[in-house]
Protein backbone atom coordinates (compact mmCIF):
# COMPACT_ATOMS: atom_id res chain seq x y z
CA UNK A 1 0.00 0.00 0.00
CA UNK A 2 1.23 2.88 -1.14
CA UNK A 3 1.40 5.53 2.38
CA UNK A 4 1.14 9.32 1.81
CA UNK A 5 4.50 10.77 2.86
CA UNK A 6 4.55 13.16 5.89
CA UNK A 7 5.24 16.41 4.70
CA UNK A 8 8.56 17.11 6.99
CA UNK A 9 11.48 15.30 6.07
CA UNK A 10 12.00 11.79 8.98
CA UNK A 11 14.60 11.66 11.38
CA UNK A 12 14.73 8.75 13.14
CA UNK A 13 17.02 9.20 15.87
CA UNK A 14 18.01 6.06 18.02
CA UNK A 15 19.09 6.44 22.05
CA UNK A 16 17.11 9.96 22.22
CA UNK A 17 15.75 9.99 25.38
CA UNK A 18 18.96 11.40 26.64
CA UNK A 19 22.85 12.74 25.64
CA UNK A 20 23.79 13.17 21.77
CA UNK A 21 20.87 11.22 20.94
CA UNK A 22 18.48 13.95 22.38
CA UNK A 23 20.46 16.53 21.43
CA UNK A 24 20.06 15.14 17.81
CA UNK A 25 16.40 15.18 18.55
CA UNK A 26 16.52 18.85 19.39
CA UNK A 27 18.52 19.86 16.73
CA UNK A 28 16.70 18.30 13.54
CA UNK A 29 13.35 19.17 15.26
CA UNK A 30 14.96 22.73 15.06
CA UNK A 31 15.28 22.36 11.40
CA UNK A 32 11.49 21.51 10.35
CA UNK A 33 11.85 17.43 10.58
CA UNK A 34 9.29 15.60 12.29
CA UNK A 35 11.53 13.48 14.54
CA UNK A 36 11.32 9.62 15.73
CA UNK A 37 12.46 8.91 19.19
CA UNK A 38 13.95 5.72 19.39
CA UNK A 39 15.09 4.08 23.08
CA UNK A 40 14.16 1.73 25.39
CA UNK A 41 12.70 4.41 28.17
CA UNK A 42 9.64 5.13 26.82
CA UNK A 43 8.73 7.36 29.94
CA UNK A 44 12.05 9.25 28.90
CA UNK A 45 10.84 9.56 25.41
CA UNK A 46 7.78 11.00 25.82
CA UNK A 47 9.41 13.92 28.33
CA UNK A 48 11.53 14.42 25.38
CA UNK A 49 8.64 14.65 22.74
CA UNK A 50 6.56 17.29 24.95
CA UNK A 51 9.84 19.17 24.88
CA UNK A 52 9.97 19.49 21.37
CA UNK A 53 6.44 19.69 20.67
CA UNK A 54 6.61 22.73 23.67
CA UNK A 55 8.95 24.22 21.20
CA UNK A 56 7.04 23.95 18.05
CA UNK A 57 8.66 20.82 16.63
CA UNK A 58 6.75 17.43 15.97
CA UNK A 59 8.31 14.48 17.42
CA UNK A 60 6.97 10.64 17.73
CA UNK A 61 7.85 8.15 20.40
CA UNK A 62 8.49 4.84 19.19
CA UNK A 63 10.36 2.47 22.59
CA UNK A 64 11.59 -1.07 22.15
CA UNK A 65 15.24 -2.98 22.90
CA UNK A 66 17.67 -2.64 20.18
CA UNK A 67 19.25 -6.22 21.15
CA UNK A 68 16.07 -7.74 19.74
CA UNK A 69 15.79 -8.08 15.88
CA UNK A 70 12.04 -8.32 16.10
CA UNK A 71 11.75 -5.19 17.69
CA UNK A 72 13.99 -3.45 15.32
CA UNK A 73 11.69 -4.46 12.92
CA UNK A 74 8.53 -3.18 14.22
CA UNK A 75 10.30 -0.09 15.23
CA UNK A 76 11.45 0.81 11.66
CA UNK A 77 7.85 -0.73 10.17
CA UNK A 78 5.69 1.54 12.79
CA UNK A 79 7.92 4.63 11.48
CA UNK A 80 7.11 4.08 8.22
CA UNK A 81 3.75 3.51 8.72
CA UNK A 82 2.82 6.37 11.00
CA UNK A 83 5.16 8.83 9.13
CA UNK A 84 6.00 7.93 5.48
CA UNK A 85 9.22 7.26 5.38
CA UNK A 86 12.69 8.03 6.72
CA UNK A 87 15.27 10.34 5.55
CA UNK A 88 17.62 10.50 7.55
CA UNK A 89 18.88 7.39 10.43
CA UNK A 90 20.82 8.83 13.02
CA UNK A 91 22.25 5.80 15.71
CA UNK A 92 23.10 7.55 18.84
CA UNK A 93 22.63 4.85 21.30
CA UNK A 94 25.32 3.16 23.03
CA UNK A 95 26.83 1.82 26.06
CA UNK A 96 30.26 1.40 27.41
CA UNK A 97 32.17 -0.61 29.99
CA UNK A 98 35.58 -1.60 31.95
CA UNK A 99 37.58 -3.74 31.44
CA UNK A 100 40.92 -5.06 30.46
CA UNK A 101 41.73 -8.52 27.53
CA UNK A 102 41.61 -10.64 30.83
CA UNK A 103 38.68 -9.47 32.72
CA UNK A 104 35.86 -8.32 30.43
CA UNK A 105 33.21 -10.99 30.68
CA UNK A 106 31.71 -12.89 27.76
CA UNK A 107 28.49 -11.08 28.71
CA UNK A 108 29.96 -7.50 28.85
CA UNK A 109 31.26 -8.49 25.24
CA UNK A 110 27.90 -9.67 23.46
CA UNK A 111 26.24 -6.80 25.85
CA UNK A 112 28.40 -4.32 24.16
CA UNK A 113 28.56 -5.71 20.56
CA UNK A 114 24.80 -6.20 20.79
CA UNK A 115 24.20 -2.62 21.64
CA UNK A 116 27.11 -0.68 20.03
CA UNK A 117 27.53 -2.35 16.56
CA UNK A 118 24.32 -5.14 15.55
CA UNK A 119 21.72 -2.82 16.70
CA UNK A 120 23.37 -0.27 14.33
CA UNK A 121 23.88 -2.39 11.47
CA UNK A 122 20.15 -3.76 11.85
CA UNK A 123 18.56 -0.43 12.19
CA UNK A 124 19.91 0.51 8.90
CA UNK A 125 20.13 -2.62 7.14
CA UNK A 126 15.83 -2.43 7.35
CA UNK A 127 15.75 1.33 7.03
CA UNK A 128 17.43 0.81 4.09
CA UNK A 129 15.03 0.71 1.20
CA UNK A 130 13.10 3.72 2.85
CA UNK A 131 16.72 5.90 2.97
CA UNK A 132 17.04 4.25 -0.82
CA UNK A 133 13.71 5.61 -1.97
CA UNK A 134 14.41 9.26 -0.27
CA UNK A 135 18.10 9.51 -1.34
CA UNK A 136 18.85 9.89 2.63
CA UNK A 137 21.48 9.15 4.60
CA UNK A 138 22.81 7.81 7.94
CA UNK A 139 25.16 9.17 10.37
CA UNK A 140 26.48 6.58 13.29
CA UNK A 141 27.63 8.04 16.49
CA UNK A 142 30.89 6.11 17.20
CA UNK A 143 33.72 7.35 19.35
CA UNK A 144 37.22 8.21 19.49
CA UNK A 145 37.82 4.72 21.15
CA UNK A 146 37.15 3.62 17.26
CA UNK A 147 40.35 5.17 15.94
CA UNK A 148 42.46 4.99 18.96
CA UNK A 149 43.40 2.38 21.61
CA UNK A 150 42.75 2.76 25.12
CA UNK A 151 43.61 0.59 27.90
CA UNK A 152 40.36 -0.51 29.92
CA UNK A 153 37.71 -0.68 27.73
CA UNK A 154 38.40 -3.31 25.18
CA UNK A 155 35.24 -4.17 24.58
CA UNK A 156 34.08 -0.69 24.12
CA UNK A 157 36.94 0.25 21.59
CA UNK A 158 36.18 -2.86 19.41
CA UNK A 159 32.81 -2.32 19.10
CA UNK A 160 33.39 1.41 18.21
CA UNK A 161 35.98 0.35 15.68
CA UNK A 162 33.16 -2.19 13.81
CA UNK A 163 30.78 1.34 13.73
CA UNK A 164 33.41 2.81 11.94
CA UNK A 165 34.10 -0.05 8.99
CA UNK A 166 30.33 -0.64 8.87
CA UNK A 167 30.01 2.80 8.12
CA UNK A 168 32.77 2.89 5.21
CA UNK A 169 31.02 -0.40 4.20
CA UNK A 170 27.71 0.65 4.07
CA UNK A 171 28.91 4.18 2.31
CA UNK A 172 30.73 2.33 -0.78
CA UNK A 173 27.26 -0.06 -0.74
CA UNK A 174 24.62 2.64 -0.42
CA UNK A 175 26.12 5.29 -2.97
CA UNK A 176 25.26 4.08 -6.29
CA UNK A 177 21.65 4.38 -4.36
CA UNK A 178 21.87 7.90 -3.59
CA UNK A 179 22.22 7.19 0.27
CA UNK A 180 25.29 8.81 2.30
CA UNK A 181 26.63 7.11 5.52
CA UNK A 182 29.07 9.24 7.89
CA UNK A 183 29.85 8.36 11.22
CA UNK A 184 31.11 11.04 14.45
CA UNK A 185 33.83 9.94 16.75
CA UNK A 186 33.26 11.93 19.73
CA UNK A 187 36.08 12.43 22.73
CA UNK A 188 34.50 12.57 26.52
CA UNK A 189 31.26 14.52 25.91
CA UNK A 190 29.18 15.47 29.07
CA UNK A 191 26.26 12.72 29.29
CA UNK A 192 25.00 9.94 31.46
CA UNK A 193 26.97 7.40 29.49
CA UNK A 194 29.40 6.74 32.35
CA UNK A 195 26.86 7.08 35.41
CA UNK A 196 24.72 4.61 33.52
CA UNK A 197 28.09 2.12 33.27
CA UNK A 198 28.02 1.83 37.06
CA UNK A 199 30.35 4.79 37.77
CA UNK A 200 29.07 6.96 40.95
CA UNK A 201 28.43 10.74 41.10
CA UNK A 202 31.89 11.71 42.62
CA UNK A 203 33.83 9.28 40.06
CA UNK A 204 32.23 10.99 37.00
CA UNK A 205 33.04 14.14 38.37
CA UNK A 206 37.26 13.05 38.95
CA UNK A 207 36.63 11.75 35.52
CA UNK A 208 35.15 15.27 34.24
CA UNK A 209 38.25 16.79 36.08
CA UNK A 210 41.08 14.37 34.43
CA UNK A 211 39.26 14.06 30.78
CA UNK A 212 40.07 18.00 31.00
CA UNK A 213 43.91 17.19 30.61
CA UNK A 214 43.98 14.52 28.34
CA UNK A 215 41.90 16.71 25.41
CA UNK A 216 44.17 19.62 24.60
CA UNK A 217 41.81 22.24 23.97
CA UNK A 218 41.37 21.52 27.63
CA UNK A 219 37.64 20.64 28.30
CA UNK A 220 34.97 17.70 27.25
CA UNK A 221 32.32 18.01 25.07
CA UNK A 222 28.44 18.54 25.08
CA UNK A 223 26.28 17.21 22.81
CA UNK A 224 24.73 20.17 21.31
CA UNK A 225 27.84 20.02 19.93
CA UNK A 226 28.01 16.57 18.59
CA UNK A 227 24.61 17.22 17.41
CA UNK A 228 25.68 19.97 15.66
CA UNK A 229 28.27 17.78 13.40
CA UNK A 230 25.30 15.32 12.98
CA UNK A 231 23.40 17.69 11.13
CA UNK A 232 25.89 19.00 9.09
CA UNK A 233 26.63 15.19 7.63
CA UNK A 234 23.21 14.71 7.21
CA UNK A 235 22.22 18.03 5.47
CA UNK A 236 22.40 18.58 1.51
CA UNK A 237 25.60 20.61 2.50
CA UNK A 238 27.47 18.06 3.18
CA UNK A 239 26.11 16.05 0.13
CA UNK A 240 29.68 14.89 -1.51
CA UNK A 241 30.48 13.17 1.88
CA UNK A 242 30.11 9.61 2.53
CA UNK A 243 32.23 7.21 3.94
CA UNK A 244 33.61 9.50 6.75
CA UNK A 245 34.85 8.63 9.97
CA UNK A 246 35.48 12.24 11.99
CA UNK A 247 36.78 12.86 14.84
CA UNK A 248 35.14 15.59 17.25
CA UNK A 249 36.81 15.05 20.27
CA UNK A 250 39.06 18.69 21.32
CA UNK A 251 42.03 16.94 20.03
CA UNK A 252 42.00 13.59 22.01
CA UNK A 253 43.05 11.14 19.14
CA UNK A 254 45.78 13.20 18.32
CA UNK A 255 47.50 12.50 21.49
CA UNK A 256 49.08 9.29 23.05
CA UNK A 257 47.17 7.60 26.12
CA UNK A 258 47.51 8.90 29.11
């Protein structure tokens, strides 16, 4: 059946109920799309859709786990159904963890592959013929941790470096078909990504304080900021880019660990 297209452009934005997802939410609403929340919190969501809609945008909640193929599915299916089509994909969500080449658990692993890299590569692989029939494009929030090695977070790095390839993968697949894929590689941006790893209130803050010194223009990031990148990569003015990994991270991956 042949579905009368919403007359914004779609941004489907994945991990938007909080950090560079929401921001990403904010920022496309901003620009006239009629955005899809995508996360697991639908309370979360919905906070974040009366924000927008508060502001003038349009926003639509659409909740379900990532790790489940089904649900991916459905999510992308509803979207299309309720709205058109998609435009643009934007995969913000992500988690990360500790741990070293003889410590990080088998389910750590599969918990951070699942999350960081297949729900990723499933979200576009079946927004794929909608981005194909639009000419859209896809922008995967990935990390610094993709391009660089850091001790303590194997699993994290690993998956971060798979967002990257995928994303130079799916660029050289996708552009005969009109449909650009980028990817951001943040440094330490100010979210609940730590806190939600396990860390407490007074270790996020030390780790504000340090992450300070180890990014040379000598603070983290917010995610208006990465948000702002996002855009760019997914506007017409960036429309002879695809296949991009970039780093936005105050210098991080230019320096040695420490």
């Amino acid at each position: 059946m042949d579905l009368e297209k919403d007359s914004k452009k779609v941004a489907v934005i994945t991990g938007a109920s909080s950090g560079i997802g929401k921001a990403c939410a904010f920022r496309f609403a901003d620009e006239g799309y009629s955005v899809a929340l995508v996360a697991r919190r639908s309370e979360e969501l919905s906070a974040v859709a009366r924000e927008i809609e508060a502001k003038g945008g349009k926003a639509s909640v659409f909740p379900g786990d990532l790790t489940d193929e089904k649900q991916i599915e459905d999510i992308v299916n509803n979207i299309v159904t309720t709205l058109g089509g998609i435009d643009v994909l934007v995969n913000a969500a992500g988690v990360i963890a500790n741990g070293t080449i003889e410590n990080t658990s088998i389910e750590d692993w599969d918990r951070l592959m699942n999350i960081n890299l297949r729900a990723p590569f499933y979200m576009l692989r079946c927004a794929a013929p909608h981005l194909i029939a639009g000419k859209g494009s896809v922008v995967n929030v990935s990390s610094v941790n993709g391009q660089r090695a850091f001790p303590n977070v194997l699993a994290y790095c690993v998956s971060k470096a798979g967002v990257d390839h995928l994303t130079r993968c799916a660029a050289l697949e996708l552009a005969g078909q009109g449909v650009r894929v980028n990817a951001v590689n943040p440094g330490v941006v100010r979210t609940n990504l730590h806190l939600n790893s396990g860390m407490t209130d007074e270790e996020y803050r030390q780790f504000l304080e340090r992450s300070v010194t180890t990014h040379p223009l000598g603070r983290v990031g917010e995610p208006e900021e990465i948000a702002e990148l996002i855009f760019f990569l997914a506007s017409d003015k960036a429309s002879w880019i695809t296949g991009e990994t970039i780093l936005i991270d105050g210098g991080r991956g230019q320096t040695c660990a420490r």
